[in-house]
Protein backbone atom coordinates (compact mmCIF):
# COMPACT_ATOMS: atom_id res chain seq x y z
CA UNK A 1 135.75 53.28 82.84
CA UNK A 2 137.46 52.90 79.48
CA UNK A 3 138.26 56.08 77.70
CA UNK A 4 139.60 57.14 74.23
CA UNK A 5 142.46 59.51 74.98
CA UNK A 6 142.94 60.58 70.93
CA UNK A 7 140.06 62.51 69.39
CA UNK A 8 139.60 61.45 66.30
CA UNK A 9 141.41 58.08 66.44
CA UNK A 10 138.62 55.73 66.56
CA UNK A 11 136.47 53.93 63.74
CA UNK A 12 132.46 53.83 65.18
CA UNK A 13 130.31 51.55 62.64
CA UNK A 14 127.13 53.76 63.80
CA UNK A 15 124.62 51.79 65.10
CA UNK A 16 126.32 48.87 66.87
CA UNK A 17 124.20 46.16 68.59
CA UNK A 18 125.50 44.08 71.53
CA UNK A 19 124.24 40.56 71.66
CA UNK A 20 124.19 40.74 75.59
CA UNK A 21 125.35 43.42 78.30
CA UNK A 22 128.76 43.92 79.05
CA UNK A 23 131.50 46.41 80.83
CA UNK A 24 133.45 48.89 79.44
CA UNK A 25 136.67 47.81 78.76
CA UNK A 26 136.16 44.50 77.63
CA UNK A 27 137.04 43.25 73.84
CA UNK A 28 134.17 41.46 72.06
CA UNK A 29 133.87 40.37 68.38
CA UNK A 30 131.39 40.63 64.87
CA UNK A 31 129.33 37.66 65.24
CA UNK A 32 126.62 38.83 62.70
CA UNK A 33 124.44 41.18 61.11
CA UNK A 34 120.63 42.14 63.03
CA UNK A 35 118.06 40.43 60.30
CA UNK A 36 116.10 43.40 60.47
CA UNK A 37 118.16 46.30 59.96
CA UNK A 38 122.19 44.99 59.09
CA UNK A 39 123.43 46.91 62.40
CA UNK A 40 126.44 44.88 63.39
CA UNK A 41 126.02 42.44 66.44
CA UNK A 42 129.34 42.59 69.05
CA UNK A 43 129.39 39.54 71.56
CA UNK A 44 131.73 40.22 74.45
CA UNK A 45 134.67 37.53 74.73
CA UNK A 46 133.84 34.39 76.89
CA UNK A 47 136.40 31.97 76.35
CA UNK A 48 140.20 30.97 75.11
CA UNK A 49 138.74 30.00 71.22
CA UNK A 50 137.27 33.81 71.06
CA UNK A 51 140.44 35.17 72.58
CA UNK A 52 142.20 33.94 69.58
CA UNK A 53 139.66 35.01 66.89
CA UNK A 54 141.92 37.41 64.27
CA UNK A 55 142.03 41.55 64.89
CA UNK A 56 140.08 42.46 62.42
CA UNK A 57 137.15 40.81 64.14
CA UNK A 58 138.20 41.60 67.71
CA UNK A 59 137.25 45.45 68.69
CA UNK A 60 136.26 46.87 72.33
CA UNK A 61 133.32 48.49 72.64
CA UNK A 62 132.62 51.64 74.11
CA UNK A 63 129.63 53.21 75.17
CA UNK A 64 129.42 57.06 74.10
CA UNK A 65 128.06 58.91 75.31
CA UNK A 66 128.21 56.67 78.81
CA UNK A 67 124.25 55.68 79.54
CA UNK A 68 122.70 57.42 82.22
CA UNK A 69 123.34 55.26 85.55
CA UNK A 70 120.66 53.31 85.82
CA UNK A 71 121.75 51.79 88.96
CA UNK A 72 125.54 51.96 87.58
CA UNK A 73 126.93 55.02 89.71
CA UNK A 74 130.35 54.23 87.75
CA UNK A 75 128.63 53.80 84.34
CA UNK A 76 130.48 50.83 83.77
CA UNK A 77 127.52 48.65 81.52
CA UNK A 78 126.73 48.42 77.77
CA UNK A 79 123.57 47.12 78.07
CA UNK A 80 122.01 44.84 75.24
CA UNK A 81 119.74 46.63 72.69
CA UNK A 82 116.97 44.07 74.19
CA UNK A 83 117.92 45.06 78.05
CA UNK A 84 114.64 46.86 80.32
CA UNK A 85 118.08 49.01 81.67
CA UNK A 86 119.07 49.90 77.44
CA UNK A 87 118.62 53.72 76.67
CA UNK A 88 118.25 53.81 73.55
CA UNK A 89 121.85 54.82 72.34
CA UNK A 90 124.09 52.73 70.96
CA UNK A 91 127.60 52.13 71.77
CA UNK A 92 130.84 52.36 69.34
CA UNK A 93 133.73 50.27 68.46
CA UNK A 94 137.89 51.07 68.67
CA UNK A 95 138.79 49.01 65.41
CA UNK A 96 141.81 51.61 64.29
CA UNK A 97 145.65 50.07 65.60
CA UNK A 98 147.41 52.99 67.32
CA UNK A 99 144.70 54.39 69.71
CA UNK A 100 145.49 55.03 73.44
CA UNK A 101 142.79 54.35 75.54
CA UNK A 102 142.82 54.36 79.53
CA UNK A 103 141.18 52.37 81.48
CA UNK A 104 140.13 53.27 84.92
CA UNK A 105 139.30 49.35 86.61
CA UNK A 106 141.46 47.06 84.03
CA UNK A 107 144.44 46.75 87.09
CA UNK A 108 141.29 45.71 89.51
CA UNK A 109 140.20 42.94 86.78
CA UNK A 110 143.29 40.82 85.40
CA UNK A 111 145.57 39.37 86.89
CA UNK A 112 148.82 41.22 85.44
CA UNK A 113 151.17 43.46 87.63
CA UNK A 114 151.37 46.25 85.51
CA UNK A 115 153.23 48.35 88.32
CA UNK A 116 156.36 46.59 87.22
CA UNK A 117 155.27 46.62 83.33
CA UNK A 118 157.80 47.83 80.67
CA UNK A 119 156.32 50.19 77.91
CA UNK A 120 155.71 48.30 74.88
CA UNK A 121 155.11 45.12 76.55
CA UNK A 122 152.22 43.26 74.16
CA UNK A 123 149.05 43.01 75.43
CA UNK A 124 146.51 39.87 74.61
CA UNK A 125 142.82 38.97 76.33
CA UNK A 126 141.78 36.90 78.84
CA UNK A 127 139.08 34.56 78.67
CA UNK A 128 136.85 37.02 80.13
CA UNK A 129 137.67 39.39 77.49
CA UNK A 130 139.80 42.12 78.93
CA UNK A 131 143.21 42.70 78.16
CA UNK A 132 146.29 41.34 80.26
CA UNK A 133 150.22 41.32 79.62
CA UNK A 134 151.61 39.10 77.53
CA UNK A 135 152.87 36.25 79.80
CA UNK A 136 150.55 37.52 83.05
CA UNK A 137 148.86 34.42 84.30
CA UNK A 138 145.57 35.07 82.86
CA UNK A 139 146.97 34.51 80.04
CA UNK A 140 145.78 31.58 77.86
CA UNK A 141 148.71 31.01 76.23
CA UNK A 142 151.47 32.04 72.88
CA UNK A 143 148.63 31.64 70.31
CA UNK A 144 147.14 34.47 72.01
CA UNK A 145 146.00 37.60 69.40
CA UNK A 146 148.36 40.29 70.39
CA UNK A 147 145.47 43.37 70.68
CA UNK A 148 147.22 45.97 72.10
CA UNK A 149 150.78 47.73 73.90
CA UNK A 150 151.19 48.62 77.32
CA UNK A 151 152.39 52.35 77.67
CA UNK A 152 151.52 53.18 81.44
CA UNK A 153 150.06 52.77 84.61
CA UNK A 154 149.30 55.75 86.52
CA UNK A 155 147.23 56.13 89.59
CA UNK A 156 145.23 53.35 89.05
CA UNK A 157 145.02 53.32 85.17
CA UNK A 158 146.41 51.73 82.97
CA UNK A 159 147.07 53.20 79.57
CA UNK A 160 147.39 50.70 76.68
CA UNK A 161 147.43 51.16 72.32
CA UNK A 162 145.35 49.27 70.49
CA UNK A 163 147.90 46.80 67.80
């Protein structure tokens, strides 16, 4: 699970519409406005070209409160707003630099060694949308957006701020 470790550190932009499911802990970007009602529509990262896409427009998203399980014992899906498994609650977005987040499964997901990580080491996405060190290799390459700083891994998590 991906948590927000700073109360009070995050921007939400209320009612926040994913274009398809996704996990927590993966980065995903504005593609649009909903036609009907102007919520903001997130699509989860999918490739190299989106990995590269500019901060501002590059945000995880983060389901709070988590969705009831539906099947997910760890709680780990955003579903889509269009999803039979969808609750009814909408998830937020981290879009504020500076915010320490953990996240329980990232070690499990990239390919990075983050046992041997310094602090501070810069953080960029893979084409799956989840962050990995800078120079891991998962990563696509030095044109990378830079989204975030190691700090720590700790029994399984890793701790990262958001650049």
């Amino acid at each position: 699970m991906l948590f927000i470790l700073e109360e009070g550190k995050y921007a939400t932009a209320g009612r926040v519409k994913a274009s398809t499911s996704w996990t927590q802990g993966m980065w995903g970007y504005l593609t649009s406005e909903d036609t009907t009602d102007y919520d903001p529509r997130w699509t989860p990262v999918n490739s190299y070209a989106t990995a590269q896409y500019v901060k501002g427009i590059l945000a995880p998203i983060i389901a709070v409160p988590f969705q009831k399980d539906l099947g997910d014992d760890e709680r780990e899906t955003i579903y889509a707003e269009d999803s039979t498994s969808w609750d009814g609650k909408y998830p937020s977005f981290v879009r504020e630099s500076g915010v320490l987040l953990e996240d329980t499964k990232l070690a499990d997901r990239v390919l990075a060694d983050f046992t041997t990580a310094t602090p501070g080491t810069k953080m960029v996405l893979t084409i799956s949308g989840y962050p990995t060190l800078d120079g891991a290799s998962d990563d696509q390459g030095g044109s990378s957006t830079v989204v975030g700083y190691f700090e720590e891994y700790t029994g399984g998590s890793v701790l990262y701020r958001t650049a």
